[in-house]
C-alpha atoms as a PDB file:
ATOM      1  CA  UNK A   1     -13.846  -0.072  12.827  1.00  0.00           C
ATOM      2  CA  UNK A   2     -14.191  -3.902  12.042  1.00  0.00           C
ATOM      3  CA  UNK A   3     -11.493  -5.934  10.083  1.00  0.00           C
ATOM      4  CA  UNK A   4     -11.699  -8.597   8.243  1.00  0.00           C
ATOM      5  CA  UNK A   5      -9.247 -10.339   9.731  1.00  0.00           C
ATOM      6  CA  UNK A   6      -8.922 -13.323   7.467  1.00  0.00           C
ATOM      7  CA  UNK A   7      -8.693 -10.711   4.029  1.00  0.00           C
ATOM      8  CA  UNK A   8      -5.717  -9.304   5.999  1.00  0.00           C
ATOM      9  CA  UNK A   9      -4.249 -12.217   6.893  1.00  0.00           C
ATOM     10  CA  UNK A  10      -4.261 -13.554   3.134  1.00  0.00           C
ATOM     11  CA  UNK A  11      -2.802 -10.185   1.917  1.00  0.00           C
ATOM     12  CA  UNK A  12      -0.207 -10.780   4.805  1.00  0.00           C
ATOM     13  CA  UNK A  13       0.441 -14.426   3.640  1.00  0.00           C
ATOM     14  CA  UNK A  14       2.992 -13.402   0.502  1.00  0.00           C
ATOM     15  CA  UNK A  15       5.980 -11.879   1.306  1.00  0.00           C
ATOM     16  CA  UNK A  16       5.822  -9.077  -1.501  1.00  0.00           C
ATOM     17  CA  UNK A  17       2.757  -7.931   0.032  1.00  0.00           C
ATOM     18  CA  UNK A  18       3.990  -7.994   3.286  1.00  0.00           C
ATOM     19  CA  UNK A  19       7.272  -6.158   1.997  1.00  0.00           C
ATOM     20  CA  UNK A  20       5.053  -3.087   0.077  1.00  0.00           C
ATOM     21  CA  UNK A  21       3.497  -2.231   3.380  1.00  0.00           C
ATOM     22  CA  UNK A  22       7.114  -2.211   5.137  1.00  0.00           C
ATOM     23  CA  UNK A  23       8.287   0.004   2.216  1.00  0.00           C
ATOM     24  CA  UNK A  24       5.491   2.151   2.543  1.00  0.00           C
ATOM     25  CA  UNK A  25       5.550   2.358   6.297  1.00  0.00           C
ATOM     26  CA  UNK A  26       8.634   4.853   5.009  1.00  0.00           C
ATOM     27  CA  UNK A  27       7.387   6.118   1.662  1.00  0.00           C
ATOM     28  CA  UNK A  28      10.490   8.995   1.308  1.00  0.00           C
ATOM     29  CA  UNK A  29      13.218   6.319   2.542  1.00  0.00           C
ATOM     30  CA  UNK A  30      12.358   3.544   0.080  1.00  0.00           C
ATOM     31  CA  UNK A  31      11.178   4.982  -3.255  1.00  0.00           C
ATOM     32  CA  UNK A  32      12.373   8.043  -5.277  1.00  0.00           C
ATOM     33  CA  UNK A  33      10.369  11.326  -5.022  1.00  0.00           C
ATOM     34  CA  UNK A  34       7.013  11.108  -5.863  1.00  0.00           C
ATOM     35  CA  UNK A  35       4.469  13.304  -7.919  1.00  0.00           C
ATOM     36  CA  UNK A  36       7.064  14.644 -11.281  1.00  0.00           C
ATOM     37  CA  UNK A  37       4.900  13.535 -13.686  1.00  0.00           C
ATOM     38  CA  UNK A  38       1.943  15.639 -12.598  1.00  0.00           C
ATOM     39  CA  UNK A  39       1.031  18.437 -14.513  1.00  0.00           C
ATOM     40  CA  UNK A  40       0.656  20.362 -10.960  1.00  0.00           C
ATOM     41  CA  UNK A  41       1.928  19.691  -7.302  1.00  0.00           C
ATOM     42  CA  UNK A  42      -0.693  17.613  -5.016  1.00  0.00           C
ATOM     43  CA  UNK A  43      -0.823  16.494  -1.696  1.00  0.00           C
ATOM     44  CA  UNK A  44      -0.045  12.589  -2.532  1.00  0.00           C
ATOM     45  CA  UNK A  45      -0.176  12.326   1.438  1.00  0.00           C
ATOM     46  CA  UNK A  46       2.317   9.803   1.464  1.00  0.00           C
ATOM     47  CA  UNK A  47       1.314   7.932  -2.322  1.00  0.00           C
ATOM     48  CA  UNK A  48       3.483   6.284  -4.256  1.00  0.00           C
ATOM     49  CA  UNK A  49       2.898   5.766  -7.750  1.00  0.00           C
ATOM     50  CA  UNK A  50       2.398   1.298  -8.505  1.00  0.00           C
ATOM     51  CA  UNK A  51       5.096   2.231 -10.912  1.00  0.00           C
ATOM     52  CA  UNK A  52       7.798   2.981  -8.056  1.00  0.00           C
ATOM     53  CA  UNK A  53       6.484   0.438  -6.417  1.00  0.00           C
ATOM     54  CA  UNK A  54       6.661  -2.472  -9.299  1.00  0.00           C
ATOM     55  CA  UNK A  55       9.956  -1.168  -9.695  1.00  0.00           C
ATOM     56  CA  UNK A  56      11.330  -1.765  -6.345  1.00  0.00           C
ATOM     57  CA  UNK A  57       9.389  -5.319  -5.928  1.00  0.00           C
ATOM     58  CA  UNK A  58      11.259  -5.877  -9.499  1.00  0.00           C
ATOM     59  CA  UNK A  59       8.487  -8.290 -10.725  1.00  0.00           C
ATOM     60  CA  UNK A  60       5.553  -8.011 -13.584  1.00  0.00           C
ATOM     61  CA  UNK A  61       3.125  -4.813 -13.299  1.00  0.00           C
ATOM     62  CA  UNK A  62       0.610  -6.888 -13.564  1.00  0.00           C
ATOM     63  CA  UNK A  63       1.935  -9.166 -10.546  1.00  0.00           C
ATOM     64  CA  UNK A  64       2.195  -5.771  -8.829  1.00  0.00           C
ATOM     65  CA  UNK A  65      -1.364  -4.813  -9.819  1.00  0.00           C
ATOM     66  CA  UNK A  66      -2.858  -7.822  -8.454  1.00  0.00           C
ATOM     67  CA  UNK A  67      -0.928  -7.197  -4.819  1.00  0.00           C
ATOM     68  CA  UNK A  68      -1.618  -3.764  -4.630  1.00  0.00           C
ATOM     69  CA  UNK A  69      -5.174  -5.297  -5.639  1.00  0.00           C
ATOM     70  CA  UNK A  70      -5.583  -7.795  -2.802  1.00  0.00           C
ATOM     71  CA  UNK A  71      -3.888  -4.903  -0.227  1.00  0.00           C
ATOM     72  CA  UNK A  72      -6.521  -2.486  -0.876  1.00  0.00           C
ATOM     73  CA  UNK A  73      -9.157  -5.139  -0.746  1.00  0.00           C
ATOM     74  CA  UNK A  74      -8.327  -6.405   2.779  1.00  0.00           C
ATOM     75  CA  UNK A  75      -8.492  -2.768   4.057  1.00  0.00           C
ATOM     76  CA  UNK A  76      -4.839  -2.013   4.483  1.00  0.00           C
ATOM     77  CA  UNK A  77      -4.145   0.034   1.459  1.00  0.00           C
ATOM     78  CA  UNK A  78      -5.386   3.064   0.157  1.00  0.00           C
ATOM     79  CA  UNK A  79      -5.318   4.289  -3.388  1.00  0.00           C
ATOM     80  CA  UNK A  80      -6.039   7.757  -4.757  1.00  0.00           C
ATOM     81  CA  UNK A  81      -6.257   8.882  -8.484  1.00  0.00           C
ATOM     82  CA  UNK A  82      -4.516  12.081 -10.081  1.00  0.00           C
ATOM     83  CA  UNK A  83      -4.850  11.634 -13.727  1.00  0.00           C
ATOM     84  CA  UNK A  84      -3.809   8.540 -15.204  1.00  0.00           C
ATOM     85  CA  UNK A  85      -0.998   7.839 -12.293  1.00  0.00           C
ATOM     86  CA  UNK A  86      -2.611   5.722  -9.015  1.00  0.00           C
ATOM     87  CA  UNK A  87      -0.636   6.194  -5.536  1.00  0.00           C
ATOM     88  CA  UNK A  88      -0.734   3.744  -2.867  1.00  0.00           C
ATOM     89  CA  UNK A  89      -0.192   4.620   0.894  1.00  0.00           C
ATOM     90  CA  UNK A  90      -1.020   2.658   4.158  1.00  0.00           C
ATOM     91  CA  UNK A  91      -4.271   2.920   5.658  1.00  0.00           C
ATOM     92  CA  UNK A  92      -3.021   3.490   8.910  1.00  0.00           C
ATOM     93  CA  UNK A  93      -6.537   3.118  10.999  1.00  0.00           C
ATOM     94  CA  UNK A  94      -6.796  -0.180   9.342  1.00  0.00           C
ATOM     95  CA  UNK A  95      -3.411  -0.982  10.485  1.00  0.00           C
ATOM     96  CA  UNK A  96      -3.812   0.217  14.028  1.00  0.00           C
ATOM     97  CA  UNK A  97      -6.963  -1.807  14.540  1.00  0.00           C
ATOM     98  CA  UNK A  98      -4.777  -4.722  13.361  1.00  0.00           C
ATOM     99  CA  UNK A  99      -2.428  -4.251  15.901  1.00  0.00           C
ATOM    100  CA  UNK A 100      -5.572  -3.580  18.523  1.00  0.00           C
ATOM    101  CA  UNK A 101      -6.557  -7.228  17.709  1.00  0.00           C
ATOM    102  CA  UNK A 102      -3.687  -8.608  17.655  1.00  0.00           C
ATOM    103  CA  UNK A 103      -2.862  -7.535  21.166  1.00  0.00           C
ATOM    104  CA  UNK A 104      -5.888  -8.000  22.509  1.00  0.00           C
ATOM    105  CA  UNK A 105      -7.521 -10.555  21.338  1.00  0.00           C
ATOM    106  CA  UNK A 106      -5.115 -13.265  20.118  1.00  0.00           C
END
């Protein structure tokens, strides 16, 4: 898989953005159970709903939007629909060939 490794590194450049993939690296330790609002139980693999997460980053949803946003777009989130709720989670073969680079190319 290539990266774009200067998308990520942008995404990486804010602190909130680096902070929602820590928080997410741990999904049932840093937000509040996920999936109540849906009409029937799915497998949110991990998703958490950009409302938890605007919550815990306590700024603007539309600041929150625009992170999750520029996450996805660098390859290191991944969003899936149910309904009208959107759940983030870590696209952890994105993140691995991160770390791949990192070790061996830098």
């Amino acid at each position: 898989m290539g990266i774009d490794m200067i998308e990520i590194s942008k995404a990486l450049s804010n602190e909130t953005r680096l902070n929602i993939l820590k928080w997410l690296k741990s999904p049932e330790e840093n937000f509040p159970p996920q999936g109540g609002c849906l009409s029937e139980p799915v497998d949110l693999k991990g998703g958490v709903c950009v409302s938890s997460i605007q919550a815990k980053a306590n700024l603007s949803p539309s600041t929150v939007s625009n992170y999750l946003d520029t996450l996805q777009r660098s390859g290191l989130l991944l969003s899936e629909r149910h309904g009208k709720w959107t759940y983030y989670r870590r696209n952890e073969e994105t993140i691995r060939a991160l770390a791949k680079f990192v070790k061996e190319e830098l």
